[in-house]
N, C-alpha and C. Protein backbone atom coordinates (compact mmCIF):
# COMPACT_ATOMS: atom_id res chain seq x y z
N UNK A 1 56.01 17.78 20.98
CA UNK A 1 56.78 17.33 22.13
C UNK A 1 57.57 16.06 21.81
N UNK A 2 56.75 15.42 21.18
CA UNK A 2 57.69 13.75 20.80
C UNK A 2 58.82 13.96 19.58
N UNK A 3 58.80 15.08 18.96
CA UNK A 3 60.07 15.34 18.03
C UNK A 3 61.33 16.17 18.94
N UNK A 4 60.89 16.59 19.94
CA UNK A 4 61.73 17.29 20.76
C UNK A 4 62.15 16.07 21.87
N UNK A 5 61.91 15.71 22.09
CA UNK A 5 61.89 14.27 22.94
C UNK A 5 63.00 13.31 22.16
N UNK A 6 62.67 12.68 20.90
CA UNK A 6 63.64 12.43 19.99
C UNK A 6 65.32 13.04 19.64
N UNK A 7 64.72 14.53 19.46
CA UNK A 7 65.57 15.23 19.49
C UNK A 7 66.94 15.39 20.47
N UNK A 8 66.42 15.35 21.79
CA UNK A 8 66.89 15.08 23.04
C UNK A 8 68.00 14.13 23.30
N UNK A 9 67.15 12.81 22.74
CA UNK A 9 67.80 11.56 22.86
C UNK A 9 68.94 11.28 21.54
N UNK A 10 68.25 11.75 20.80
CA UNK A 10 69.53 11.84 19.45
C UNK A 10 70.88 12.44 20.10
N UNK A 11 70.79 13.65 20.27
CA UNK A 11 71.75 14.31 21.05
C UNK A 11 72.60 13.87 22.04
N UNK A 12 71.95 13.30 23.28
CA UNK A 12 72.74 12.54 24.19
C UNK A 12 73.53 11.17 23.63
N UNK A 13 72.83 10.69 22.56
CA UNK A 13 73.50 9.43 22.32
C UNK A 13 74.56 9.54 21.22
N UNK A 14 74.52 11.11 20.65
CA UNK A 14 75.83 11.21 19.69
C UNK A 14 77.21 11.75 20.40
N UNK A 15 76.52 12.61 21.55
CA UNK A 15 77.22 13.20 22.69
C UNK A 15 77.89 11.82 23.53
N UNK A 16 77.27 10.83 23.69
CA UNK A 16 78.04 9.66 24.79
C UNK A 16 78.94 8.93 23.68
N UNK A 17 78.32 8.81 22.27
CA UNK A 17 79.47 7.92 21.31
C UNK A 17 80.50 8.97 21.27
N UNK A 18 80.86 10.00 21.11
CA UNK A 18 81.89 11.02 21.04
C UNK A 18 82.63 10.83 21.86
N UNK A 19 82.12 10.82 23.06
CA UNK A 19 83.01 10.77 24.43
C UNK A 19 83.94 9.11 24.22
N UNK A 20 83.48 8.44 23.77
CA UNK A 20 84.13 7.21 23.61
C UNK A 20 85.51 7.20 22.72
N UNK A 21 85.27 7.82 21.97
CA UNK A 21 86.50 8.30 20.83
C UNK A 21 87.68 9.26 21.62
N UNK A 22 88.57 8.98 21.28
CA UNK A 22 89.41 10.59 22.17
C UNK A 22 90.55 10.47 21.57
N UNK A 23 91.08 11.82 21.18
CA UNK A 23 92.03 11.64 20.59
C UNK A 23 93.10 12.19 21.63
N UNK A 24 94.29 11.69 21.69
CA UNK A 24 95.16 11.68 23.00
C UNK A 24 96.62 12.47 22.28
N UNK A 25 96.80 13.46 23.72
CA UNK A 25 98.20 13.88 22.61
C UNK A 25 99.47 13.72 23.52
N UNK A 26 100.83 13.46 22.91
CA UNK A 26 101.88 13.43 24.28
C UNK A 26 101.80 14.12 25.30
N UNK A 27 102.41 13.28 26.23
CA UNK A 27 102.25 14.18 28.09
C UNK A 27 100.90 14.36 28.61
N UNK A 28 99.96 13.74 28.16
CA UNK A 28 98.62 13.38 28.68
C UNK A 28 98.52 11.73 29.17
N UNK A 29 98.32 11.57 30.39
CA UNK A 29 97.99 10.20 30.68
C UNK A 29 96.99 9.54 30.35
N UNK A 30 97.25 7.91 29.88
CA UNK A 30 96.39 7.32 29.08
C UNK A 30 95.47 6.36 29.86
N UNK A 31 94.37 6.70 29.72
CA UNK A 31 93.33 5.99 30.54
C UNK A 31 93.58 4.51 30.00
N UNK A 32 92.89 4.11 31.54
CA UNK A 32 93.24 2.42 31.21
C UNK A 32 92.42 1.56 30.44
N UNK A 33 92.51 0.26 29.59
CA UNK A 33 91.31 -0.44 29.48
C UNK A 33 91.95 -1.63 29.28
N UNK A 34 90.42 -2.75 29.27
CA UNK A 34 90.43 -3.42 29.04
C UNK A 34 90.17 -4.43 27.94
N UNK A 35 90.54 -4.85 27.15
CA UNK A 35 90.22 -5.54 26.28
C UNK A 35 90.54 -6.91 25.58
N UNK A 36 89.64 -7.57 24.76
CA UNK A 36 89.43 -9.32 25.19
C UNK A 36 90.54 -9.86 23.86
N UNK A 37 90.82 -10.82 23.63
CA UNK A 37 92.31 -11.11 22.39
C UNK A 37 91.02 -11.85 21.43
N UNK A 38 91.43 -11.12 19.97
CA UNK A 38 90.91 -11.37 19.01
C UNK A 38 90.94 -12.47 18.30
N UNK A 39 92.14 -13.46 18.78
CA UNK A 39 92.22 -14.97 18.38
C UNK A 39 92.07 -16.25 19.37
N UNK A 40 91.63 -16.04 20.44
CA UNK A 40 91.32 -16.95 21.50
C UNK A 40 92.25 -17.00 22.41
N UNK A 41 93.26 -15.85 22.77
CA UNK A 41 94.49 -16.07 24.30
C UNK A 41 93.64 -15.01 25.15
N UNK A 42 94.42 -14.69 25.90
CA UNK A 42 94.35 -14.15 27.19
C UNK A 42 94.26 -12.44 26.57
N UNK A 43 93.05 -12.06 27.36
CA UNK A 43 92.80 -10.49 26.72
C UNK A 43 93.91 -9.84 27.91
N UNK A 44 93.97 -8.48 27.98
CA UNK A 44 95.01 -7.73 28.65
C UNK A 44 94.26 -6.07 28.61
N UNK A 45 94.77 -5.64 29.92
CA UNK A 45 94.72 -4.99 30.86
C UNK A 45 95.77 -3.81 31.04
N UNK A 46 95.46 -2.51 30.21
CA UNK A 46 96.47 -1.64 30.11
C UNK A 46 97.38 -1.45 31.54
N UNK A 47 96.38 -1.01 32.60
CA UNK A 47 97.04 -0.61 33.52
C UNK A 47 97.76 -1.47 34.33
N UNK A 48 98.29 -2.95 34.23
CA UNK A 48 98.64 -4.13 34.67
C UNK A 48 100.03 -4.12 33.84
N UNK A 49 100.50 -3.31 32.84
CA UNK A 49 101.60 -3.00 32.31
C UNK A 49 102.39 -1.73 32.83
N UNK A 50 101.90 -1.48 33.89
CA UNK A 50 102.62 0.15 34.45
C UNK A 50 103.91 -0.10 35.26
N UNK A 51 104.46 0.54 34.41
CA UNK A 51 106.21 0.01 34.77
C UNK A 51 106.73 -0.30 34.09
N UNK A 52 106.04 -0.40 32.59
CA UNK A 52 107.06 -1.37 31.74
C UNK A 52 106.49 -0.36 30.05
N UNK A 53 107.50 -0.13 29.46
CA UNK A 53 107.28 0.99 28.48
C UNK A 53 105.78 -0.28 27.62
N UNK A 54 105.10 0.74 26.84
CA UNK A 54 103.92 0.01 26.08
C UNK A 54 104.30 0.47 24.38
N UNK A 55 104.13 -0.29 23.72
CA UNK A 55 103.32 0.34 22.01
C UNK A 55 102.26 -0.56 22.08
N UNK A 56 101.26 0.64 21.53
CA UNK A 56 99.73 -0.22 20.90
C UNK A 56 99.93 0.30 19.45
N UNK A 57 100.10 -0.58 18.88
CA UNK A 57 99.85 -0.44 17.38
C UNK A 57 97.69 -0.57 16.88
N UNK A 58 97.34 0.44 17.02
CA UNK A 58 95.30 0.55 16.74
C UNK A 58 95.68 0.55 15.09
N UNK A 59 94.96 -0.61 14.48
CA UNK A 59 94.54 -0.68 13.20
C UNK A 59 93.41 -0.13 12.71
N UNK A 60 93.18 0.37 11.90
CA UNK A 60 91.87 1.11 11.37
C UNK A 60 91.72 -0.74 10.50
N UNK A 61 90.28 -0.73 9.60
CA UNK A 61 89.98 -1.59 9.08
C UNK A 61 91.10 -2.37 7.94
N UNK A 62 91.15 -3.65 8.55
CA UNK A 62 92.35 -4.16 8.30
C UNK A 62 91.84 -6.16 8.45
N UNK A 63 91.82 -6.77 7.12
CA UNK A 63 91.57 -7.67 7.32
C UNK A 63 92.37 -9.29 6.89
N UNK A 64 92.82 -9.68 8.29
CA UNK A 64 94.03 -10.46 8.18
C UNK A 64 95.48 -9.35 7.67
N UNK A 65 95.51 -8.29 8.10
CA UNK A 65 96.47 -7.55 7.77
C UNK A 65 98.17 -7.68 8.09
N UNK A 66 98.48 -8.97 7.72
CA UNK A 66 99.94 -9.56 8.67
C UNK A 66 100.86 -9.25 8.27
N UNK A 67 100.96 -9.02 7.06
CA UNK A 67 101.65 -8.37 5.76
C UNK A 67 102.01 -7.04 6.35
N UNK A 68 101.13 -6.19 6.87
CA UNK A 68 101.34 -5.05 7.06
C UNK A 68 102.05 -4.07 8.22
N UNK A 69 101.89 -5.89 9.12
CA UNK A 69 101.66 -5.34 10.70
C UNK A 69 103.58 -5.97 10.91
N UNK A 70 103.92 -6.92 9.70
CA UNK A 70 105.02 -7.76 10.02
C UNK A 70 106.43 -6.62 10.53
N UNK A 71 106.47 -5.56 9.74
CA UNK A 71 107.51 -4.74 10.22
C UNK A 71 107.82 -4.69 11.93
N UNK A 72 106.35 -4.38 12.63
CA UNK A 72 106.38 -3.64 13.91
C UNK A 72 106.31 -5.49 14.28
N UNK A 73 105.93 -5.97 14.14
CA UNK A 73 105.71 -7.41 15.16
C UNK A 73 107.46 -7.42 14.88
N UNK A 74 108.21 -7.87 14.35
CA UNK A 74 109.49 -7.55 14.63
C UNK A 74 110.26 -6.46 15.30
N UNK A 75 109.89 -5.46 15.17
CA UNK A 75 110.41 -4.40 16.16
C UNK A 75 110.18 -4.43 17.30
N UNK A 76 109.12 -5.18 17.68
CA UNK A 76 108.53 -5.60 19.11
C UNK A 76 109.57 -6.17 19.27
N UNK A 77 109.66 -7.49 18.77
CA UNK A 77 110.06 -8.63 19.53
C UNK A 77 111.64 -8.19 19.68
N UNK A 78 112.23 -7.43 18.66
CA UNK A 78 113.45 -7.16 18.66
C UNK A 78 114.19 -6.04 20.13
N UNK A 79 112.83 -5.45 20.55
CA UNK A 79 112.96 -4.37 21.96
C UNK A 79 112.38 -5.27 23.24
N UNK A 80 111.97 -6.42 22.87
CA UNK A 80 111.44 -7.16 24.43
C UNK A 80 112.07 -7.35 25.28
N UNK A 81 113.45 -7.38 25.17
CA UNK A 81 114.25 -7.77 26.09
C UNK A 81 114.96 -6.59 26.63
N UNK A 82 114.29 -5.23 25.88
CA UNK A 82 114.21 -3.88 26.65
C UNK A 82 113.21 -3.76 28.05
N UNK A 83 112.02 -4.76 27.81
CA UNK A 83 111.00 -4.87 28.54
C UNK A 83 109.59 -4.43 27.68
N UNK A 84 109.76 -4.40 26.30
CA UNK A 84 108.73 -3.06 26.04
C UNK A 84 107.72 -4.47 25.72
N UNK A 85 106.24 -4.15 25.63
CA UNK A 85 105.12 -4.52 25.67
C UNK A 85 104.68 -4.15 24.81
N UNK A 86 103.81 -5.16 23.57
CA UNK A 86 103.46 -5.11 22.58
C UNK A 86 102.43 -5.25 22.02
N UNK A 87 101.17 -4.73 21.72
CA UNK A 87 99.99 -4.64 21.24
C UNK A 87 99.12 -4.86 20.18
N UNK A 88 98.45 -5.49 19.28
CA UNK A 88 97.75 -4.60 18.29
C UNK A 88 96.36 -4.73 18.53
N UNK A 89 95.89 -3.57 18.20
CA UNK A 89 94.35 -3.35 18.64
C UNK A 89 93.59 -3.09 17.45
N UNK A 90 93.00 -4.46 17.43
CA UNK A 90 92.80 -4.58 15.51
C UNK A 90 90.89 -4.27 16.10
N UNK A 91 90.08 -3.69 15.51
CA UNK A 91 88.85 -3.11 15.47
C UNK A 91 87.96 -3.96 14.30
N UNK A 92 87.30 -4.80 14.47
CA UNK A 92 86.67 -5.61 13.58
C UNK A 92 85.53 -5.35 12.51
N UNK A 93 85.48 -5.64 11.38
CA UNK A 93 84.60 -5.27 10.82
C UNK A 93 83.74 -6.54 10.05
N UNK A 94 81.91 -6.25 10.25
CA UNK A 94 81.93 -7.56 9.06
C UNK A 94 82.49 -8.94 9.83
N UNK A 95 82.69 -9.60 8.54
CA UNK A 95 83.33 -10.83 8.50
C UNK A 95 85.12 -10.52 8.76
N UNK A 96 85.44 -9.56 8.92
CA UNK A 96 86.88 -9.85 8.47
C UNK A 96 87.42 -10.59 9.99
N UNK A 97 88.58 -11.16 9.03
CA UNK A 97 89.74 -12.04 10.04
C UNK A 97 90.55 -11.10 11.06
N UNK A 98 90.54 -11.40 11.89
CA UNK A 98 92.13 -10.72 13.14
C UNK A 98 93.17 -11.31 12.24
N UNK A 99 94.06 -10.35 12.62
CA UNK A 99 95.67 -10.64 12.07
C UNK A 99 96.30 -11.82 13.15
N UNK A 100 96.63 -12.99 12.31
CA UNK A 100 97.19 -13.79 13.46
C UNK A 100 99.02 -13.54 13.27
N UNK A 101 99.31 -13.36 14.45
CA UNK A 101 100.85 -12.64 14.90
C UNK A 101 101.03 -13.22 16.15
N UNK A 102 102.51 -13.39 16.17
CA UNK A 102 102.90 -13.25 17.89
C UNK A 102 102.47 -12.45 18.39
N UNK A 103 102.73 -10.96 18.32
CA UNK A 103 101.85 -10.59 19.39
C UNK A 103 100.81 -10.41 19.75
N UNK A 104 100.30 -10.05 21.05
CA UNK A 104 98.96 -10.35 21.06
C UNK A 104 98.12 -9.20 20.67
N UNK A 105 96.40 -9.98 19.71
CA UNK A 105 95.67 -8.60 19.04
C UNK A 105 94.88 -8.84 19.55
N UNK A 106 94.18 -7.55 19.74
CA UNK A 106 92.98 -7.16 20.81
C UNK A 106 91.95 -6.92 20.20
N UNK A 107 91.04 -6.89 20.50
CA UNK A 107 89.97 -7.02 20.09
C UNK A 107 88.95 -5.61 20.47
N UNK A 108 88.91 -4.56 19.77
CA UNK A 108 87.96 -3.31 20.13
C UNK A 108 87.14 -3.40 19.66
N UNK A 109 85.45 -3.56 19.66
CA UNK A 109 84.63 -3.95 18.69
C UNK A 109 84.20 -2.64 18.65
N UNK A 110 84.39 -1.38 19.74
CA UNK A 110 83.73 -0.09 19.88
C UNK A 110 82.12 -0.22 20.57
N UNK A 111 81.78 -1.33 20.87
CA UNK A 111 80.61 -1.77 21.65
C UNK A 111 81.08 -2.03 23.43
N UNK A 112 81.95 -2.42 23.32
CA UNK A 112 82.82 -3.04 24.85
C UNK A 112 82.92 -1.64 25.64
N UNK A 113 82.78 -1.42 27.05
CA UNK A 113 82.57 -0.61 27.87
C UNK A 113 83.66 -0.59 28.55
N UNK A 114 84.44 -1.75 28.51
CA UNK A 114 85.96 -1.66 29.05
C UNK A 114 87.16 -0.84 28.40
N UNK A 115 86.55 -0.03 27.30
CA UNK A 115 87.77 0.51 26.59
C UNK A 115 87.30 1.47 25.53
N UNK A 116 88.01 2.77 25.51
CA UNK A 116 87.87 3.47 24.73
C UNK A 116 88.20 3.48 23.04
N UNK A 117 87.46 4.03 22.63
CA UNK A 117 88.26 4.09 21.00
C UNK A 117 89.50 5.08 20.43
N UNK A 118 90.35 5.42 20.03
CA UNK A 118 91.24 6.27 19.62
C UNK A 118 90.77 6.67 18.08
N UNK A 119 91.17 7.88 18.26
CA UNK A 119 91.14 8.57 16.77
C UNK A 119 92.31 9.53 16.77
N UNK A 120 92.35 9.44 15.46
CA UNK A 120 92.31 9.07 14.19
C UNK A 120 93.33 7.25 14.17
N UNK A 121 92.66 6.93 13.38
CA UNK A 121 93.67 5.41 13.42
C UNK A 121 93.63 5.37 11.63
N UNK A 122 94.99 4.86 11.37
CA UNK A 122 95.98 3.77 12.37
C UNK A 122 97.07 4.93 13.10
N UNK A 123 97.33 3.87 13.98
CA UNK A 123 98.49 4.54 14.77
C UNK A 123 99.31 3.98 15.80
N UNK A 124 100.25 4.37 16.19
CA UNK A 124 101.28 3.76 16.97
C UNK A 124 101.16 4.61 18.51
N UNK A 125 101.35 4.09 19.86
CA UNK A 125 101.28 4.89 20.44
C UNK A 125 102.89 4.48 21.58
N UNK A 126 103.19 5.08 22.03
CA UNK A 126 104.54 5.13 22.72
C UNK A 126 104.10 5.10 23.88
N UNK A 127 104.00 4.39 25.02
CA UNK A 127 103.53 4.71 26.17
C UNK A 127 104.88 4.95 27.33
N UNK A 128 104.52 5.74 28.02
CA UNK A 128 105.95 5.41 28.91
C UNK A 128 105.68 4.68 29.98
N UNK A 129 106.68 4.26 30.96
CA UNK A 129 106.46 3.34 32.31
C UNK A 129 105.25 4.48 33.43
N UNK A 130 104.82 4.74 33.24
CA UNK A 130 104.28 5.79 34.26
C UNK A 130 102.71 5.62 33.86
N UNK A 131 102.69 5.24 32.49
CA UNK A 131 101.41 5.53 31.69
C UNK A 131 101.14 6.69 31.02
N UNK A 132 102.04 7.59 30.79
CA UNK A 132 101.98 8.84 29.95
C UNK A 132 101.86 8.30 28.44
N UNK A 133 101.36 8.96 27.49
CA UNK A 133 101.81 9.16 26.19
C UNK A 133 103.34 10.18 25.91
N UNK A 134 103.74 8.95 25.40
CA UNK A 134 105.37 10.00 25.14
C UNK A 134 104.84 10.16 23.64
N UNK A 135 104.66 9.09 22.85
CA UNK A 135 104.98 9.48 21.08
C UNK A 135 103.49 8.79 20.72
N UNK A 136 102.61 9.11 19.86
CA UNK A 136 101.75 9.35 19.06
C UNK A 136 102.33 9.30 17.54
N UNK A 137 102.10 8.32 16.74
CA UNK A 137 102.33 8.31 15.22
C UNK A 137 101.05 7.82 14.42
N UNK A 138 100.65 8.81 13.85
CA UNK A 138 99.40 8.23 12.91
C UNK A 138 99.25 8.43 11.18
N UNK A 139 98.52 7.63 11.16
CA UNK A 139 98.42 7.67 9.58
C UNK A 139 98.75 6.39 8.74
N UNK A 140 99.16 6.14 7.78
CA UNK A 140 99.65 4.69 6.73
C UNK A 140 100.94 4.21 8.31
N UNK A 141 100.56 2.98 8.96
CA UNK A 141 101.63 2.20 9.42
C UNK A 141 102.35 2.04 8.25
N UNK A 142 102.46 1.61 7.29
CA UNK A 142 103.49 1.56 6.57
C UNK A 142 104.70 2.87 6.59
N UNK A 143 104.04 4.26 5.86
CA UNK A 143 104.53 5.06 5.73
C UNK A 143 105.17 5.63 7.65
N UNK A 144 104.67 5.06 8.37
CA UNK A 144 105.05 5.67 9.64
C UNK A 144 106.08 5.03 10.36
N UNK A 145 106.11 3.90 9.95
CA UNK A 145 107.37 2.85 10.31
C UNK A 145 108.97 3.45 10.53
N UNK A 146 108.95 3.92 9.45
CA UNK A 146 110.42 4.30 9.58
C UNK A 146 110.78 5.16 10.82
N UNK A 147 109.39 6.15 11.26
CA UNK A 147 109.42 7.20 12.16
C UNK A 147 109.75 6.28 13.51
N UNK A 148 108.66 5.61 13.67
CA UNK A 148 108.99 4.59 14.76
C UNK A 148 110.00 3.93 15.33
N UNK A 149 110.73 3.03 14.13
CA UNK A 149 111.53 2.89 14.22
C UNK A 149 112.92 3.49 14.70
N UNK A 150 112.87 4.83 14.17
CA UNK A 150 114.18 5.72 14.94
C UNK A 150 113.94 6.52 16.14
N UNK A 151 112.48 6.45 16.50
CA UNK A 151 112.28 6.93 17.96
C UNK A 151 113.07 5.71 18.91
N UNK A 152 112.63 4.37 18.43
CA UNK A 152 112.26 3.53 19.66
C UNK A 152 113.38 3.39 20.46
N UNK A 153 114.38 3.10 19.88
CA UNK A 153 115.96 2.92 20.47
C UNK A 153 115.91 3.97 21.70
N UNK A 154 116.21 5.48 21.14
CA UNK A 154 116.58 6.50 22.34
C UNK A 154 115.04 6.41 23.46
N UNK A 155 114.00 6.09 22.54
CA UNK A 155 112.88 5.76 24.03
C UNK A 155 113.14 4.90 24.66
N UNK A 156 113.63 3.75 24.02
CA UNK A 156 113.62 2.86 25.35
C UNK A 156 114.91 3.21 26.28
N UNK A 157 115.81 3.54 25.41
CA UNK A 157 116.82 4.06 26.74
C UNK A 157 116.34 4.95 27.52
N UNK A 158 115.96 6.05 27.08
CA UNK A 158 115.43 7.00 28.26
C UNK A 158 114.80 6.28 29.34
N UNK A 159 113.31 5.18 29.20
CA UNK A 159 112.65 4.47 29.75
C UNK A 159 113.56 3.49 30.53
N UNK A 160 114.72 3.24 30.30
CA UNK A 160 115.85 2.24 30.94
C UNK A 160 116.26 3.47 32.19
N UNK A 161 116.66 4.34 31.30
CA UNK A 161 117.19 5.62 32.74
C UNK A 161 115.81 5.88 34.01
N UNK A 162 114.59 5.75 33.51
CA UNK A 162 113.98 6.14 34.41
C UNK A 162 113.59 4.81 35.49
N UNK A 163 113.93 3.93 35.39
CA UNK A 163 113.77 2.81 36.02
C UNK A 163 114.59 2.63 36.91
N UNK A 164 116.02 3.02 36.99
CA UNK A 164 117.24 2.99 37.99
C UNK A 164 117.23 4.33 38.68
């Protein structure tokens, strides 16, 4: 009975970490969360951005990764005055450092109850004003950059049309 008992509990608790993970695909709305800033500012609140297009750039293990992240922290800042809202959701490991950047990085430890995990990472996510997933890009941020990059323009216009 006590190996079946075990058994039981093994199960439910690989079954509740699963549920935490989700992998999200366009035109599915993106649940909200919360999560705390990995260098000491103000943590942030997905659903407190609705209305205003989002990218979360989710880092897979990445330590002090600024080098890597520098492309998109410019592409941010270069669409802000589109309105778009800028993310990175760096996942900690160990000792390693948060990437320090203008924008602001979040902090997922995968322990926090305010927020889900995404898989597969790394990845870029496109959010629209509504909270939908429009664009999903995963794999090497490096190698995915370029993709990003030539979405973002016609997204944010579209996201400009849906606002008027």
């Amino acid at each position: 009975m006590g190996r079946f008992i075990r058994f039981l509990v093994l199960t439910l608790t690989v079954g509740a970490t699963s549920a935490l993970a989700q992998t999200i695909a366009p035109g599915e709305k993106v649940d909200d969360f919360s999560l705390p800033s990995a260098n000491g500012g103000w943590g942030q609140r997905l659903a407190e951005q609705k209305g205003l297009p989002v990218m979360l750039i989710w880092t897979d293990y990445c330590d002090g990764c600024e080098e890597r992240l520098s492309a998109y922290q410019l592409l941010a800042e270069s669409h802000a005055i589109d309105g778009l809202v800028s993310w990175v959701i760096w996942t900690p490991k160990g000792n390693a450092e948060a990437p320090r950047m203008r924008l602001p990085v979040l902090s997922n430890n995968g322990r926090l109850k305010t927020a889900w995990q995404l898989e597969p990472k790394p990845a870029v996510m496109l959010i629209n004003r509504d909270g939908v997933l429009d664009h999903l890009f995963t794999g090497s941020l490096s190698r995915r950059y370029d993709d990003v990059e030539s979405v973002m323009a016609g997204w944010l216009a579209a996201q400009s049309q849906k606002e008027h």
